[in-house]
Protein backbone atom coordinates (compact mmCIF):
# COMPACT_ATOMS: atom_id res chain seq x y z
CA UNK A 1 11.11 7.43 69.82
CA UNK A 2 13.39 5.60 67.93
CA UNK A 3 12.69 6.90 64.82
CA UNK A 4 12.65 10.65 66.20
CA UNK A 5 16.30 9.88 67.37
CA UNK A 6 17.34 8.68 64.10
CA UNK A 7 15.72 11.96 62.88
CA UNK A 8 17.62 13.83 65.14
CA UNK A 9 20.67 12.12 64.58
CA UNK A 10 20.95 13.19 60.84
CA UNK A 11 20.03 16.91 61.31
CA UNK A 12 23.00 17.24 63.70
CA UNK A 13 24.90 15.39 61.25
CA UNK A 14 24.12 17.78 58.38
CA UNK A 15 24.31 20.87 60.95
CA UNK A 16 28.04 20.19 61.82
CA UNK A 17 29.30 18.24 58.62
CA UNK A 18 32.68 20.11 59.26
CA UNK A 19 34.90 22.03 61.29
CA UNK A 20 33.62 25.88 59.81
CA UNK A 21 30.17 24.94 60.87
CA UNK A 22 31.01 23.61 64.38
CA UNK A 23 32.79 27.12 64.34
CA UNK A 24 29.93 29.51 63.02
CA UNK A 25 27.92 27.64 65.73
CA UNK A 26 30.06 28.20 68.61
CA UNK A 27 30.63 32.49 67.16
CA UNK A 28 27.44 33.47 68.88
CA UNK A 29 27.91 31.66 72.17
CA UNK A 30 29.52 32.85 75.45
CA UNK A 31 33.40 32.65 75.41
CA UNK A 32 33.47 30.89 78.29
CA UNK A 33 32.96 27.54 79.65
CA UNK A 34 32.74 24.52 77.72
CA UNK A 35 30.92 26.48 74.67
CA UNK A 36 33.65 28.70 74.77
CA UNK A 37 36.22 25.78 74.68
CA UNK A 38 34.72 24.14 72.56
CA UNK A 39 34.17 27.20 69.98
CA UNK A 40 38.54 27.82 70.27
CA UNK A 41 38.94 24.42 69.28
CA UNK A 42 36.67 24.39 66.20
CA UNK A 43 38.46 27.42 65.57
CA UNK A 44 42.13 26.32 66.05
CA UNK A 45 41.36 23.91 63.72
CA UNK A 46 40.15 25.75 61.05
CA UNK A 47 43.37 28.06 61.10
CA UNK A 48 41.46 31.11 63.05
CA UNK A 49 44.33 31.30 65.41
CA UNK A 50 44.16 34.38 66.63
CA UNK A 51 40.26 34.23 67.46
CA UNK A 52 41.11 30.72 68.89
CA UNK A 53 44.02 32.39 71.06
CA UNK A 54 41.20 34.84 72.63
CA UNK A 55 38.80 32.48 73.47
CA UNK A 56 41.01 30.20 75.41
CA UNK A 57 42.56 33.30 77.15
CA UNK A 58 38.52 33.90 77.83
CA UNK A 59 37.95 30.58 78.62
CA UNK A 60 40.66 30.24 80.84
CA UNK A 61 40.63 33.50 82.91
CA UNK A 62 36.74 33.16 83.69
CA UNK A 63 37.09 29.09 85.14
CA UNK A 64 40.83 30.08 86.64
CA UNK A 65 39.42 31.05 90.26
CA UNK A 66 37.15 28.68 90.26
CA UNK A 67 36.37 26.52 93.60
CA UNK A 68 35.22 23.65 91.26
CA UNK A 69 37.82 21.00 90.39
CA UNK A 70 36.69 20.00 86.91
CA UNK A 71 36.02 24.34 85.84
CA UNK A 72 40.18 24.70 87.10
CA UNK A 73 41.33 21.87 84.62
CA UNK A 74 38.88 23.48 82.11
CA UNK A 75 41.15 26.88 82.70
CA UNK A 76 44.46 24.70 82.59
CA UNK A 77 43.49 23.21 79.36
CA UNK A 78 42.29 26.30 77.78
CA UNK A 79 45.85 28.04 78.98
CA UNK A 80 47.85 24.44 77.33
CA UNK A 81 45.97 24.54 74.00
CA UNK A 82 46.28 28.62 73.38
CA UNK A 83 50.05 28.20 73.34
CA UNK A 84 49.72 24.89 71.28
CA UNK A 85 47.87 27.16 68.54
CA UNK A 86 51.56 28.58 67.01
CA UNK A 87 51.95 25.14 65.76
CA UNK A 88 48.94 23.73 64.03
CA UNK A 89 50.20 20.33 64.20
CA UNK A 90 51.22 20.13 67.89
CA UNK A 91 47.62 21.54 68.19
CA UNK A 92 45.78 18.76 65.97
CA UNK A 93 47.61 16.66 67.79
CA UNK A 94 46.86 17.84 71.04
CA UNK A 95 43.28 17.49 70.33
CA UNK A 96 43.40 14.00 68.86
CA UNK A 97 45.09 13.10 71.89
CA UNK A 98 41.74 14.21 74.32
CA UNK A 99 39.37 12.43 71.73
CA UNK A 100 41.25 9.59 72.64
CA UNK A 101 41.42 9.65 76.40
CA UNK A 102 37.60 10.94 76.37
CA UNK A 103 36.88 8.10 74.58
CA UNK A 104 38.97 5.68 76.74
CA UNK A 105 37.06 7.32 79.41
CA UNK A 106 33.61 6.73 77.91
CA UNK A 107 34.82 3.42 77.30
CA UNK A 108 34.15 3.88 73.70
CA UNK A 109 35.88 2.13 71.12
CA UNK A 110 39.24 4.21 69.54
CA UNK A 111 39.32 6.01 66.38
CA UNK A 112 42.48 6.29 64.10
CA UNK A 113 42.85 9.93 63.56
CA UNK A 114 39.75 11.14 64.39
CA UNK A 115 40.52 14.45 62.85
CA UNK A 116 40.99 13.44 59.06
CA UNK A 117 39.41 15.48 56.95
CA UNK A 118 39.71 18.30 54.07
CA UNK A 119 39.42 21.26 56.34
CA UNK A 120 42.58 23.28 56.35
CA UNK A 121 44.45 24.01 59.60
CA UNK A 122 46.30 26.19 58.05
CA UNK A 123 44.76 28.19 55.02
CA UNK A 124 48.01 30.19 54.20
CA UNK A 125 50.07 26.42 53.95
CA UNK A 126 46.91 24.49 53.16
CA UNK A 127 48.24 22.17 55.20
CA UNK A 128 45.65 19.97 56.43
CA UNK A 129 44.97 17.37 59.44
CA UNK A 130 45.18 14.36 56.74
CA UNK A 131 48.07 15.63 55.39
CA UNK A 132 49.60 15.68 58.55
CA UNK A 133 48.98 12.15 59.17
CA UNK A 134 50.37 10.73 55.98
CA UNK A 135 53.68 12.59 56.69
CA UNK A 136 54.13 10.22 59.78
């Protein structure tokens, strides 16, 4: 079982070794709910704005009348994070920031910028995530 897991572990790993493939994943799956969510954050961060922008707007107006707590926040999130996406940077950050209370959460150990990496944010400023962080 172990060994299976192990297996498992390192075809995810080569499935979504970035940001574009978490994306291409997420392209095919319902804009709503946590796919959806999840599929406007991949692409946020890969500089797909506009796609990110109607995903949220999905995401958010199919959870907003929800009678279900946790779906509502989902909505309220979604709405936060579409009008983060103007300013890549507020938006990286904003997303750093829920790795890190997730993980607080999960009471997993923290990660320093958990979204360092080569993937551009931006493609017309290639200005990327580590970039970013090393103008702090």
């Amino acid at each position: 079982m172990a060994a299976h897991a192990a297996r498992e572990i390192g075809r995810l790993r080569g499935r979504f070794n970035d940001l574009a493939a978490v994306a291409a994943y997420y392209r095919d799956e319902p804009a709503m709910g946590w796919p959806g969510y999840h599929g406007a954050v991949a692409l946020g961060l890969t500089g797909r704005r506009k796609e990110a922008a109607a995903r949220f707007k999905a995401v958010a107006a199919s959870a907003a009348d929800s009678e279900i707590e946790w779906v509502r926040s989902l909505s309220a999130s979604a709405e936060s994070l579409a009008e983060l996406l103007s300013d890549p940077n507020a938006f990286a950050k904003a997303i750093e920031d829920q790795i890190a209370r997730t993980r607080a959460g999960h009471r997993l150990s923290a990660i320093e910028h958990p979204l360092l990496s080569d993937t551009p944010i931006n493609p017309q400023s290639q200005t990327n995530v580590k970039e970013h962080r090393h103008e702090r």
